[in-house]
N, C-alpha and C. Protein backbone atom coordinates (compact mmCIF):
# COMPACT_ATOMS: atom_id res chain seq x y z
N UNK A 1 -33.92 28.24 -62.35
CA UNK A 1 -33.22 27.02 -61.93
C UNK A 1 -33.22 26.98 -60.40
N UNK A 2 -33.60 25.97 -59.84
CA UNK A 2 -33.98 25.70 -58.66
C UNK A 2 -32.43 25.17 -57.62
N UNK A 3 -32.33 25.93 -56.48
CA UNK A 3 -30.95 25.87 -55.71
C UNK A 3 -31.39 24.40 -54.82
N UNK A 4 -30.10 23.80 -55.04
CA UNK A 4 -29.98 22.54 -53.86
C UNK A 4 -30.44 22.98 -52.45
N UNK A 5 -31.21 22.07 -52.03
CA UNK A 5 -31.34 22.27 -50.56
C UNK A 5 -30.22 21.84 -49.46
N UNK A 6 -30.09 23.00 -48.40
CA UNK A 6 -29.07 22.26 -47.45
C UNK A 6 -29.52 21.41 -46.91
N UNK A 7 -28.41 20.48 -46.18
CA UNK A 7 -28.85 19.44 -45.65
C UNK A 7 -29.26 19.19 -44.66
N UNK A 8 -29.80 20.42 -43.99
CA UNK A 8 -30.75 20.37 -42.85
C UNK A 8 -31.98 21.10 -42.95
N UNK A 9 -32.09 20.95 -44.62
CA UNK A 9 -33.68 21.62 -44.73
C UNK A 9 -34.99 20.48 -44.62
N UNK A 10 -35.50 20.91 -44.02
CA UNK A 10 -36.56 20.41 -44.00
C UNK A 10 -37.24 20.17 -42.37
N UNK A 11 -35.80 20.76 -41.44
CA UNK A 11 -35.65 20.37 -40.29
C UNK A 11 -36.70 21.90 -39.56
N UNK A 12 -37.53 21.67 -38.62
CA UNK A 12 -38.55 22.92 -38.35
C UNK A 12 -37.68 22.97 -37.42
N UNK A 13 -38.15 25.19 -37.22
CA UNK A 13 -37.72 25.88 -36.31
C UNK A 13 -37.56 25.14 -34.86
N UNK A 14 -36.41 24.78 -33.47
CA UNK A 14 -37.19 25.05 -32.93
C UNK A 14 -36.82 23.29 -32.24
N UNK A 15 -36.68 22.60 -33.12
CA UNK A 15 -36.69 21.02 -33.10
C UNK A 15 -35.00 20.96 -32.61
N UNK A 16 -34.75 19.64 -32.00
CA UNK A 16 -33.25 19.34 -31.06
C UNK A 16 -32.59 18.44 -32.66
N UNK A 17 -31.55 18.38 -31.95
CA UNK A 17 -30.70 17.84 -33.17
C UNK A 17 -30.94 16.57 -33.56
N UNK A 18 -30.48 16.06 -34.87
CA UNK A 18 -31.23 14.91 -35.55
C UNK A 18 -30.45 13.47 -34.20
N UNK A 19 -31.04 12.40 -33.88
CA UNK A 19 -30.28 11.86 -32.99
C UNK A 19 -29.55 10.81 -33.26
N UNK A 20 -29.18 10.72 -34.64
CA UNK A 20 -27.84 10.25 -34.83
C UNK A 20 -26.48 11.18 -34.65
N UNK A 21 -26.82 12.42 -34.51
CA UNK A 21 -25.71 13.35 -34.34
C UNK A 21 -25.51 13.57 -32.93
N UNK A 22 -26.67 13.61 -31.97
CA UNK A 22 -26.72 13.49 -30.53
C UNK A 22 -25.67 12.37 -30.05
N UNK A 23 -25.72 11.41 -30.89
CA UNK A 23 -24.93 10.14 -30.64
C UNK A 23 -23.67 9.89 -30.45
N UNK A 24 -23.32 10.20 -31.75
CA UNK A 24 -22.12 10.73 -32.15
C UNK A 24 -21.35 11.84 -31.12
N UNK A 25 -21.92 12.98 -30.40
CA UNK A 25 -21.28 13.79 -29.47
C UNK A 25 -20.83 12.95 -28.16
N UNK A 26 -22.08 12.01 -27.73
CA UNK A 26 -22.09 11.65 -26.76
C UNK A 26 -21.01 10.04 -26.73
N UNK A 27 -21.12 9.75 -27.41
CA UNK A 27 -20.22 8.96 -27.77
C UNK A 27 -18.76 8.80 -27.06
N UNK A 28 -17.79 9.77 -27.00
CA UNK A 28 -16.71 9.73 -26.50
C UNK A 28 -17.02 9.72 -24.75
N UNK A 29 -18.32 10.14 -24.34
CA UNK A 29 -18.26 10.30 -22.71
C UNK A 29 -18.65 9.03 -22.79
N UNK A 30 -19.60 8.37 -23.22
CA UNK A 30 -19.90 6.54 -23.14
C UNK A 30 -18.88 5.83 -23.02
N UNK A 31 -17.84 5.78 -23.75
CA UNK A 31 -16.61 5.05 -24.16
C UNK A 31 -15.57 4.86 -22.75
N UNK A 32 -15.74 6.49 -22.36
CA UNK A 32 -15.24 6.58 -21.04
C UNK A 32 -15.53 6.02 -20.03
N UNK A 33 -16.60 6.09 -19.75
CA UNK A 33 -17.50 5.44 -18.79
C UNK A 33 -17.88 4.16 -18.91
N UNK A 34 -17.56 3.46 -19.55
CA UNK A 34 -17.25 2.16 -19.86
C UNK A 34 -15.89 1.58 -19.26
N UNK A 35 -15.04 2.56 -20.04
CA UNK A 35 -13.60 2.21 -19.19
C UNK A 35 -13.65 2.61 -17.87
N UNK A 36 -14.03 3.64 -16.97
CA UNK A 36 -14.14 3.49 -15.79
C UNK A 36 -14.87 2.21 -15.00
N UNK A 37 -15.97 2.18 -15.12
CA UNK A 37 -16.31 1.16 -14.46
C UNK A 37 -15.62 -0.14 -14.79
N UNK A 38 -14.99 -0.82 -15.73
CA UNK A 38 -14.36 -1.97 -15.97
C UNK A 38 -12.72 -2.02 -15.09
N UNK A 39 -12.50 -0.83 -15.35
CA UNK A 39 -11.13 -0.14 -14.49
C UNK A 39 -11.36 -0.59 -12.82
N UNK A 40 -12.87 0.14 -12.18
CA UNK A 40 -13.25 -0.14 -10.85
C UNK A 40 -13.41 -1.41 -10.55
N UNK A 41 -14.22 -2.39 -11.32
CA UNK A 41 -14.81 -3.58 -11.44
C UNK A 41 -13.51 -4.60 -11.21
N UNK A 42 -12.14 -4.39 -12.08
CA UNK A 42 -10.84 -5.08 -11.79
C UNK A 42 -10.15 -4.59 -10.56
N UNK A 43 -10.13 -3.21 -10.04
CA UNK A 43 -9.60 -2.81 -8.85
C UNK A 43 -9.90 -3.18 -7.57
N UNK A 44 -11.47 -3.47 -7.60
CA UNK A 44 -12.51 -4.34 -6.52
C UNK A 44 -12.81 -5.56 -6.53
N UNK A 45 -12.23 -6.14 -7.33
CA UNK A 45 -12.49 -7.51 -7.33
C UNK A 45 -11.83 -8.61 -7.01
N UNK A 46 -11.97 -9.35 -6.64
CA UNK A 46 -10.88 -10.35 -6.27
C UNK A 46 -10.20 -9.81 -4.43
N UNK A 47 -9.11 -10.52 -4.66
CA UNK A 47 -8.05 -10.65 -3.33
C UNK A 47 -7.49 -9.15 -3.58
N UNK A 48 -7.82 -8.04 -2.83
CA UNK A 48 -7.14 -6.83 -2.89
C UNK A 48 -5.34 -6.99 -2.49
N UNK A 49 -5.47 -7.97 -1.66
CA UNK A 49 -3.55 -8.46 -1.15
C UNK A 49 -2.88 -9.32 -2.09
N UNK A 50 -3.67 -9.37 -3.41
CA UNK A 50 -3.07 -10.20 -4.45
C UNK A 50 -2.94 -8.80 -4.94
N UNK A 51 -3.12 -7.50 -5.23
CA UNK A 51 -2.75 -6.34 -6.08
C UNK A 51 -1.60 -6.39 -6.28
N UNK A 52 -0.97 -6.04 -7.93
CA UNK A 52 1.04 -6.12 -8.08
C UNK A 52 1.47 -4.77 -7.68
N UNK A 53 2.50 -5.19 -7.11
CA UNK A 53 3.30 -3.96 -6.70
C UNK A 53 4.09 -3.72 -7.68
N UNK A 54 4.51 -2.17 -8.72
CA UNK A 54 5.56 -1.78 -9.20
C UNK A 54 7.09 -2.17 -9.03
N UNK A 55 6.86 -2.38 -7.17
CA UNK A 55 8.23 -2.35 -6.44
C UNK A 55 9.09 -3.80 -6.40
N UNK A 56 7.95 -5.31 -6.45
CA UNK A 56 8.55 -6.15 -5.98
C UNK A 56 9.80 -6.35 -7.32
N UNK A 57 10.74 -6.35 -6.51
CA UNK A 57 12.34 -7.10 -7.16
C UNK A 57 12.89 -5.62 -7.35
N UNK A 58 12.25 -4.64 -6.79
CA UNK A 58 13.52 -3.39 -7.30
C UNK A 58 13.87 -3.31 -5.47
N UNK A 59 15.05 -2.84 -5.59
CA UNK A 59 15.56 -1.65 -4.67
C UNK A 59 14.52 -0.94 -3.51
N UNK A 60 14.27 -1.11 -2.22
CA UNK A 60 14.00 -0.27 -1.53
C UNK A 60 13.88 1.01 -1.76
N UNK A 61 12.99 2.00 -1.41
CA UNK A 61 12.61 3.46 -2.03
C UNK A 61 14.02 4.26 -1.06
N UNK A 62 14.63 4.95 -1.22
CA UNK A 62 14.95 6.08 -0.18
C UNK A 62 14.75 6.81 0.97
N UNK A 63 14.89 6.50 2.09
CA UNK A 63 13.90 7.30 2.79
C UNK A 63 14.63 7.20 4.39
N UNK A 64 14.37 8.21 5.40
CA UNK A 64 15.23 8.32 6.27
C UNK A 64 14.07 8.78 7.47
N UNK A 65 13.55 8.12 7.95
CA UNK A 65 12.13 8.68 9.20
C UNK A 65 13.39 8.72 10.96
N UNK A 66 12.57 9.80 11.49
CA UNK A 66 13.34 9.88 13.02
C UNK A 66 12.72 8.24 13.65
N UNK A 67 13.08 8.03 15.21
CA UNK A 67 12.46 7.16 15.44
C UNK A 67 11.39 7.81 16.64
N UNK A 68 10.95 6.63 16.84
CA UNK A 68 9.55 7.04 17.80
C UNK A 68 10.13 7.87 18.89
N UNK A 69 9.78 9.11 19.18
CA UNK A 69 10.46 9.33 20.77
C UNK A 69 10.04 8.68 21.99
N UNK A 70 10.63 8.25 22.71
CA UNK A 70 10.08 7.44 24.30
C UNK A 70 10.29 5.79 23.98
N UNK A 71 10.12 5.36 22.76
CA UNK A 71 10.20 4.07 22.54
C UNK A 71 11.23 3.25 22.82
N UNK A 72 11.44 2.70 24.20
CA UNK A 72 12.59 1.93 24.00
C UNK A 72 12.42 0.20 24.63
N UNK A 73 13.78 -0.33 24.17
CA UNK A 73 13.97 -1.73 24.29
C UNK A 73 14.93 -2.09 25.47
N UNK A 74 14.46 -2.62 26.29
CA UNK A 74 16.12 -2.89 27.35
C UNK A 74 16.85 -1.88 28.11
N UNK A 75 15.94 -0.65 28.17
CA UNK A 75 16.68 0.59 28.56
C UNK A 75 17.10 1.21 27.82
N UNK A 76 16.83 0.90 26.07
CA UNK A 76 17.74 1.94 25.27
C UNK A 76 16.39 2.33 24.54
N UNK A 77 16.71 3.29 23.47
CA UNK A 77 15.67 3.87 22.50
C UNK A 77 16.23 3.04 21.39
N UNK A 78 15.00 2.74 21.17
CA UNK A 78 14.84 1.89 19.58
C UNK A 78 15.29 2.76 18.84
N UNK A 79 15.72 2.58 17.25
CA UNK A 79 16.28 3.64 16.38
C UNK A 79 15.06 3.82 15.45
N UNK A 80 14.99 5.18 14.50
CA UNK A 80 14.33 5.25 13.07
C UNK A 80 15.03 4.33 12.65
N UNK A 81 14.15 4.68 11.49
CA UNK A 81 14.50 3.68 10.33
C UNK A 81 14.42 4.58 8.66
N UNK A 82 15.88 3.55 8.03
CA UNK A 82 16.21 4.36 6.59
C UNK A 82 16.40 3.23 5.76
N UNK A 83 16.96 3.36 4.41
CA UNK A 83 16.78 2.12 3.47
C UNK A 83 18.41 1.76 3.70
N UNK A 84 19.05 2.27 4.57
CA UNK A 84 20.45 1.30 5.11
C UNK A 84 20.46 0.39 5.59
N UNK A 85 19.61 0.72 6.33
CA UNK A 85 19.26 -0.45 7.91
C UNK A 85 18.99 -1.64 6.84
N UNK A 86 17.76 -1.43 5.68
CA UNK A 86 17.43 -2.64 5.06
C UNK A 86 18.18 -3.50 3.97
N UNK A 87 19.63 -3.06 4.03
CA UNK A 87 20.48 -3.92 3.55
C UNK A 87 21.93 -4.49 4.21
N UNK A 88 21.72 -5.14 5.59
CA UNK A 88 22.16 -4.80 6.17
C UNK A 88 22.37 -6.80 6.09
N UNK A 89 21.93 -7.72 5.49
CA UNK A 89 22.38 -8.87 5.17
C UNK A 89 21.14 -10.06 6.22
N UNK A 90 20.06 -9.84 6.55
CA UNK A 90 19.01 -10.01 7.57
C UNK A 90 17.79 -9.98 6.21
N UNK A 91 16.76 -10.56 6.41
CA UNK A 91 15.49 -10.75 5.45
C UNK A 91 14.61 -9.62 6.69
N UNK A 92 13.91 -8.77 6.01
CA UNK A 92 13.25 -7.79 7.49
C UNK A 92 11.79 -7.82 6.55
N UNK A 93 10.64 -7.38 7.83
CA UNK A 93 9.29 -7.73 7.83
C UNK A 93 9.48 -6.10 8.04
N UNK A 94 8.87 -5.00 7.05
CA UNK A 94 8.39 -3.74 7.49
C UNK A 94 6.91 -3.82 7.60
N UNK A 95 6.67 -3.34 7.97
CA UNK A 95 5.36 -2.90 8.53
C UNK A 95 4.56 -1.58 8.97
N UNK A 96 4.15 -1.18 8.47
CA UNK A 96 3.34 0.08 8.04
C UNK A 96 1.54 0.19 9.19
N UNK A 97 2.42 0.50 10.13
CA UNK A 97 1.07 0.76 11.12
C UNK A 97 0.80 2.34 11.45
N UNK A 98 -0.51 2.09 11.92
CA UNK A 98 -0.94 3.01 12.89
C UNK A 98 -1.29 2.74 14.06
N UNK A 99 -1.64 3.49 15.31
CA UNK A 99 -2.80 3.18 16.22
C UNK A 99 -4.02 3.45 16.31
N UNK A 100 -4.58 4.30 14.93
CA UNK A 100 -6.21 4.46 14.74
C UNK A 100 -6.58 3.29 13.83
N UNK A 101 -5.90 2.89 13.31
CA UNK A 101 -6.11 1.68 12.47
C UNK A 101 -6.21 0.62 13.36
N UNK A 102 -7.55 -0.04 12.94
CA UNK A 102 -8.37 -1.07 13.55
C UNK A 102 -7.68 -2.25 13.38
N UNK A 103 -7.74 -2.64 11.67
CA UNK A 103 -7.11 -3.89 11.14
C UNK A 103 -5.34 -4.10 11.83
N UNK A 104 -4.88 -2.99 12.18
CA UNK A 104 -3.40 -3.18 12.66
C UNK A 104 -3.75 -3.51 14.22
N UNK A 105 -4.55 -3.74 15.11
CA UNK A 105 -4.95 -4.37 16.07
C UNK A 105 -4.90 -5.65 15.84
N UNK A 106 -6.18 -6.32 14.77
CA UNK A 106 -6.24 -7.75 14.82
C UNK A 106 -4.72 -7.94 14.15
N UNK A 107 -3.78 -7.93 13.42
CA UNK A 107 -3.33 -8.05 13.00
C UNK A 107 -1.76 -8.65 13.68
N UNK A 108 -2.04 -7.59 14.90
CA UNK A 108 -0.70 -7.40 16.17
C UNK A 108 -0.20 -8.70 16.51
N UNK A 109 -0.90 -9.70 16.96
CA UNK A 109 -0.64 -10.77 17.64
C UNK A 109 0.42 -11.67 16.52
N UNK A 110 -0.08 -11.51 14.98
CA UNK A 110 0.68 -12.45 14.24
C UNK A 110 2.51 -11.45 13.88
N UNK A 111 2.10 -10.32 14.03
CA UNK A 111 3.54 -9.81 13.99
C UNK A 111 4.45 -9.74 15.57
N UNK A 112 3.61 -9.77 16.81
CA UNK A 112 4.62 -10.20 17.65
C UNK A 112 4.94 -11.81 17.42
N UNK A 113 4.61 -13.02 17.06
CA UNK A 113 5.33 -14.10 16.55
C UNK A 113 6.21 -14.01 15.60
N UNK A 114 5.96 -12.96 14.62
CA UNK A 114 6.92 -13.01 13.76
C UNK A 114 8.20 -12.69 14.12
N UNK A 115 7.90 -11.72 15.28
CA UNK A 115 9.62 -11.17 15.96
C UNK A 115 10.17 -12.28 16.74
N UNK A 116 9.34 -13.49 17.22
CA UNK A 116 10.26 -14.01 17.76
C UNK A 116 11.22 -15.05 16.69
N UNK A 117 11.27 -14.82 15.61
CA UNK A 117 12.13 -15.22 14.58
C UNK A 117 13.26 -15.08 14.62
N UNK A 118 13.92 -15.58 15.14
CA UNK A 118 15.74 -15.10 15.28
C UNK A 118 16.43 -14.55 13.58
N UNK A 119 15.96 -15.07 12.63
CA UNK A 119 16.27 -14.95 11.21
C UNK A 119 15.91 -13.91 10.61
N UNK A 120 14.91 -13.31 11.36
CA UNK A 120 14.04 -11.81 10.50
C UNK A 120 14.26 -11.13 11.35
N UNK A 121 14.28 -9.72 10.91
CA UNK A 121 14.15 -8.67 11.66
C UNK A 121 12.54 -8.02 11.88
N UNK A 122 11.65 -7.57 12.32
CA UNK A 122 10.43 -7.07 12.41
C UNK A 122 10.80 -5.43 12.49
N UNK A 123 10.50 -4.51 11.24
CA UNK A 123 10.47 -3.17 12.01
C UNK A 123 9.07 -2.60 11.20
N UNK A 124 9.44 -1.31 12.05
CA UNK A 124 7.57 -0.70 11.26
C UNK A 124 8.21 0.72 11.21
N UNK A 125 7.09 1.18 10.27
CA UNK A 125 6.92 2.90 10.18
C UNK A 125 5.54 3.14 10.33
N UNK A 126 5.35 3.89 11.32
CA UNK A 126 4.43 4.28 12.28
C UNK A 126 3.85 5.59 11.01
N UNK A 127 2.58 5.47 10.84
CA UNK A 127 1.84 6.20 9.71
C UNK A 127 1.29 7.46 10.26
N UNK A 128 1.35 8.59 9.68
CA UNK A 128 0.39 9.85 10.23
C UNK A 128 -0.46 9.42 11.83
N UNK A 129 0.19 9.35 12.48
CA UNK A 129 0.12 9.15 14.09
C UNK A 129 0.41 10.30 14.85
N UNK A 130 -0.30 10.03 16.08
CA UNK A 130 0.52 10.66 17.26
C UNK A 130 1.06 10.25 17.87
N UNK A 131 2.36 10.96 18.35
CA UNK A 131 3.73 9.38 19.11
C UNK A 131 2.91 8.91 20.49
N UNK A 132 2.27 10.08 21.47
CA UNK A 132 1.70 9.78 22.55
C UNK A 132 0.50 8.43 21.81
N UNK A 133 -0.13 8.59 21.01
CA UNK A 133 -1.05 7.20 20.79
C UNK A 133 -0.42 6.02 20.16
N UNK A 134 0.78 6.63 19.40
CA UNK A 134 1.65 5.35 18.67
C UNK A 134 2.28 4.75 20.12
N UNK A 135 3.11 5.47 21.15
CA UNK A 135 3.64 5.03 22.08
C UNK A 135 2.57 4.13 22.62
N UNK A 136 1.27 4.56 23.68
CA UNK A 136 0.27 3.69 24.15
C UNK A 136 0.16 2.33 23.38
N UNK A 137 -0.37 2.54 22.05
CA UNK A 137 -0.51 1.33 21.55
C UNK A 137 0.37 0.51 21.60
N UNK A 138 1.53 0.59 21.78
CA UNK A 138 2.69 -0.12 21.71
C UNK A 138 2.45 -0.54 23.15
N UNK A 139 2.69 0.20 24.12
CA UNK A 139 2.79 -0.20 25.56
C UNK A 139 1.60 -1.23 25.93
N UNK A 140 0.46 -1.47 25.20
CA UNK A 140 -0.94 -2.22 25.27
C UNK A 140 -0.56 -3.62 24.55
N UNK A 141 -0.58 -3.38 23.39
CA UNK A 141 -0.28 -5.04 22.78
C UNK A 141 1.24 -5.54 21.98
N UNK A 142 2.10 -4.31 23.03
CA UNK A 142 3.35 -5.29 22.70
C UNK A 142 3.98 -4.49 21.56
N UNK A 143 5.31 -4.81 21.51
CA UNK A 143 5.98 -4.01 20.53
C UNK A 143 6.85 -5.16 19.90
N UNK A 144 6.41 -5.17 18.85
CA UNK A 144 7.18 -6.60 18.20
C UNK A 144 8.69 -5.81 17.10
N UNK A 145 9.06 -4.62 16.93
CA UNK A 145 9.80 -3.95 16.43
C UNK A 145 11.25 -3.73 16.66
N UNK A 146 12.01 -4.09 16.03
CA UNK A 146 13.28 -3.15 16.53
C UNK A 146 13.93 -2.53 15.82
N UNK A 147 12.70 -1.65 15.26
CA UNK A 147 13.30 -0.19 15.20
C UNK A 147 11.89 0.46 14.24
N UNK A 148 11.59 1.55 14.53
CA UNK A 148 10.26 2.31 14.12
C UNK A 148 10.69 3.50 13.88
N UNK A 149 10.43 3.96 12.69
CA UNK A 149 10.52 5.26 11.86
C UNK A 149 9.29 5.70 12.10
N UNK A 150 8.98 7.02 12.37
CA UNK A 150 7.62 8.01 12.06
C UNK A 150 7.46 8.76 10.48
N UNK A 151 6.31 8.58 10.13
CA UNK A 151 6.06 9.32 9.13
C UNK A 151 4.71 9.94 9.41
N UNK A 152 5.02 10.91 9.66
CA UNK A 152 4.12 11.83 9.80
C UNK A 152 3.16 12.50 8.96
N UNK A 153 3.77 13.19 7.78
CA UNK A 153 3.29 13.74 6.81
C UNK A 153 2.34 12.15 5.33
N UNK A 154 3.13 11.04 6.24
CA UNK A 154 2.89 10.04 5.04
C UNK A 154 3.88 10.00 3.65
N UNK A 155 5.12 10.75 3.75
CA UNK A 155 5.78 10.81 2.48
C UNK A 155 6.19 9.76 2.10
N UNK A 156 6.90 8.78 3.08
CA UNK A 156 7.76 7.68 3.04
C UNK A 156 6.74 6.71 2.52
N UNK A 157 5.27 6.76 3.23
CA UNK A 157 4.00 6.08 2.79
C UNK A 157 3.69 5.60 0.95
N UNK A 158 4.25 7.13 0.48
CA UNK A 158 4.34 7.09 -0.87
C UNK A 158 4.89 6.63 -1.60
N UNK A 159 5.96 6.70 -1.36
CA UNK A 159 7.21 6.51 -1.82
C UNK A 159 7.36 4.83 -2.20
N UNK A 160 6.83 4.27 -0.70
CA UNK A 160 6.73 2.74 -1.08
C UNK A 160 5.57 2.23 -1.72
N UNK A 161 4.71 3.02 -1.92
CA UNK A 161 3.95 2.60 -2.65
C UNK A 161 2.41 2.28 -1.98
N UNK A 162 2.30 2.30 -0.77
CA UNK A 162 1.15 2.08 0.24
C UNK A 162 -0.27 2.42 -0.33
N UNK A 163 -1.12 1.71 -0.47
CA UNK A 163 -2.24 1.70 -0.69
C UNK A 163 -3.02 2.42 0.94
N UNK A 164 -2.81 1.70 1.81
CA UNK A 164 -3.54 1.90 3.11
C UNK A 164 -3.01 1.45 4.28
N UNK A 165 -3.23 1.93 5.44
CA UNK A 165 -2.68 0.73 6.61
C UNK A 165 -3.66 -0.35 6.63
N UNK A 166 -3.35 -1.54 7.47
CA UNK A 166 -1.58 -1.76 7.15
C UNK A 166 -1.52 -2.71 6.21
N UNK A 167 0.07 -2.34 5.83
CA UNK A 167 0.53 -3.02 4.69
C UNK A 167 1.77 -3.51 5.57
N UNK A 168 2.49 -4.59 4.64
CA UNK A 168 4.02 -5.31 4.97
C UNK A 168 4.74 -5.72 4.12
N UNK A 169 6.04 -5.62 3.72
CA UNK A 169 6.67 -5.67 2.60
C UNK A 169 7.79 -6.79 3.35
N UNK A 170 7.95 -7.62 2.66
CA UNK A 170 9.56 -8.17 2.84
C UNK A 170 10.63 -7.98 1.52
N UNK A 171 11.60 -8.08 2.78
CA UNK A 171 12.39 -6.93 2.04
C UNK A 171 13.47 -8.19 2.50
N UNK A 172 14.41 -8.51 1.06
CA UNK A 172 15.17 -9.42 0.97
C UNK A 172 16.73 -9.19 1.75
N UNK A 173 18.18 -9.60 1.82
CA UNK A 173 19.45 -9.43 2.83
C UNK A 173 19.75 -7.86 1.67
N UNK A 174 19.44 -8.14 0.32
CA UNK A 174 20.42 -6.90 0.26
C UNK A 174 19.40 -6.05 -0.35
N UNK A 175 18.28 -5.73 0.28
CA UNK A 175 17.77 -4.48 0.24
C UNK A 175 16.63 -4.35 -1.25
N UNK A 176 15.93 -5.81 -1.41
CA UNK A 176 15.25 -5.50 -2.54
C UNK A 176 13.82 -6.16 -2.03
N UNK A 177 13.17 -5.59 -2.32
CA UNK A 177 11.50 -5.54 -2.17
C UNK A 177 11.35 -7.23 -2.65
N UNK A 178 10.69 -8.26 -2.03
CA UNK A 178 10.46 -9.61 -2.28
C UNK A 178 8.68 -9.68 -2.68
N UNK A 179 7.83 -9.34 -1.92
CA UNK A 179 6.68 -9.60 -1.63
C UNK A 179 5.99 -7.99 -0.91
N UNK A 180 5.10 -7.44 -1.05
CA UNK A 180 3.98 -6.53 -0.37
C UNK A 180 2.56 -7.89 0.10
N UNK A 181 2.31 -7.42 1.15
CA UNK A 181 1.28 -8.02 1.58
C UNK A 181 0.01 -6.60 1.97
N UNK A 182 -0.78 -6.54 1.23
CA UNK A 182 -1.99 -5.28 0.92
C UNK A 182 -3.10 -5.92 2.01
N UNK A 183 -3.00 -4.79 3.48
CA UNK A 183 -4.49 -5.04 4.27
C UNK A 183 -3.62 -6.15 4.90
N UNK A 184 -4.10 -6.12 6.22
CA UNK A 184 -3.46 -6.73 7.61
C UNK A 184 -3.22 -8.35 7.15
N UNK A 185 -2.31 -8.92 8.08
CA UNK A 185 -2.29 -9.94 7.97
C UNK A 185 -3.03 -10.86 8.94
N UNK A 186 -3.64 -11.43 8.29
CA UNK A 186 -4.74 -12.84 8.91
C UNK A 186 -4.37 -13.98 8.90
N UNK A 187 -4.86 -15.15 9.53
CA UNK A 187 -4.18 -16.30 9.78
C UNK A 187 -4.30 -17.11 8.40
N UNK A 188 -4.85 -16.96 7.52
CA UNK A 188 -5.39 -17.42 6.35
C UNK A 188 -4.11 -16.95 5.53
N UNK A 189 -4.01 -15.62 5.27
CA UNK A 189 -2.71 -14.77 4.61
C UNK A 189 -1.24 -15.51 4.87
N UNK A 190 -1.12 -15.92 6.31
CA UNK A 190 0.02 -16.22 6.74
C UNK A 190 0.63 -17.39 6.20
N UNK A 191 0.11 -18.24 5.56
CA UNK A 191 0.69 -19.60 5.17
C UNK A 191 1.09 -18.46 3.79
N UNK A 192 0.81 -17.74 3.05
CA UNK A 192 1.75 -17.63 1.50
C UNK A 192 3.10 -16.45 1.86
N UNK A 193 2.93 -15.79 3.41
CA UNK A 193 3.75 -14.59 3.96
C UNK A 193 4.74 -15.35 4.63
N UNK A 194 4.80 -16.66 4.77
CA UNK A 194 6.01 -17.29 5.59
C UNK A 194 6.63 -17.89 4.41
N UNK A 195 5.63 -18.18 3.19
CA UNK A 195 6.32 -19.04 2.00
C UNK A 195 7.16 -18.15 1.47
N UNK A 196 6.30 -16.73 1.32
CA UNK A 196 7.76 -15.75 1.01
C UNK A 196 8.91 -15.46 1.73
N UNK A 197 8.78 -15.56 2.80
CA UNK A 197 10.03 -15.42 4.07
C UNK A 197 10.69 -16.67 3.60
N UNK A 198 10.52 -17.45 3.56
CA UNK A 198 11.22 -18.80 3.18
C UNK A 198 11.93 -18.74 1.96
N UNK A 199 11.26 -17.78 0.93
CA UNK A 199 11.97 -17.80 -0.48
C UNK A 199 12.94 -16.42 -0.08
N UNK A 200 13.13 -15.77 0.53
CA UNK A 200 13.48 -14.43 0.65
C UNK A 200 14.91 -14.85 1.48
N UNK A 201 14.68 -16.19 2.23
CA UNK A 201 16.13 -16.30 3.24
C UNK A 201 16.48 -17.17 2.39
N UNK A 202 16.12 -17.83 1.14
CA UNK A 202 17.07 -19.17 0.76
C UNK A 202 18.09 -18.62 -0.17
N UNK A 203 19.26 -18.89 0.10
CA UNK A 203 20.46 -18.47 -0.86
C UNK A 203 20.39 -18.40 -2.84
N UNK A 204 20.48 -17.10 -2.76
CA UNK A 204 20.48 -16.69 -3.90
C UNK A 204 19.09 -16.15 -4.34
């Protein structure tokens, strides 16, 4: 009586696996790699300053930075900055610069107008800098701030959520995230960053 053959008889010494089974292995890395690139394809596409923030409508993150040393206004030193200051009953423009950052150059001219806003406050946290180059830059195109936290290490960077410099968040009277604006602001940007300032000071 003759024994069943297994089911890989017939297969010679020597030969790669049948390639429906090749398929089948490979299968789960395809699947993946599918989702990556569709993942990249939505992350790159479009208005990167349209990206949602986790943060808008919560609470300000925690956070307590020294202030710039040498930096001052009127004869005094500007202060750091903490998430007190930002509930303090004022709509405030933070701002997340550097001075190796290029885009926070073009960018400068529309945030010194913004300080002359009697209604907003303008402050920044100065990103993995050096104060001697954070100071210069300031002394070159103007310091539209009153009041600049250092973050050095970038923690505070995290915390709010920062993609890159620069970024700008408005931040409503009692201390809740309204709007992130992702990548400098341009004159194009500025008509939907004043519409939020406008929704951010109107009562209630």
């Amino acid at each position: 009586m003759s024994r069943p053959l297994p089911s890989d008889a017939g297969a010679l010494p020597g030969k790669s696996p049948r390639p429906r089974l090749r398929l089948l292995y490979l299968l789960p890395a395809l699947i993946f790699g599918a989702l990556s690139l569709l993942f990249l394809f939505r992350l790159y596409s479009g208005d990167p300053s349209r990206l949602p923030s986790a943060l808008i409508g919560r609470p300000v993150p925690i956070f307590a930075l020294e202030p710039l040393a040498g930096l001052a206004a009127d004869g005094r030193p500007l202060p750091g900055l903490a998430e007190a200051d930002l509930k303090a009953g004022l709509v405030t423009v933070v701002n997340v610069w550097a001075s190796w950052c290029g885009p926070c150059r073009e960018e400068h001219p529309l945030l010194m107008d913004l300080a002359k806003d009697p209604s907003i406050r303008v402050v920044g946290i100065n990103y993995k800098d050096a104060p001697e180059n954070a100071l210069r830059f300031l002394g070159t195109f103007g310091n539209p701030y009153a009041a600049v936290g250092v973050d050095p290490a970038g923690r505070a960077a995290i915390d709010w959520g920062v993609y890159g410099v620069p970024e700008s968040f408005i931040v409503g009277p009692d201390g809740t995230i309204r709007h992130k604006q992702i990548g400098p602001l341009t004159p194009g940007a500025m008509a939907r960053f004043r519409t939020e300032l406008r929704k951010a000071k109107a009562p209630g």
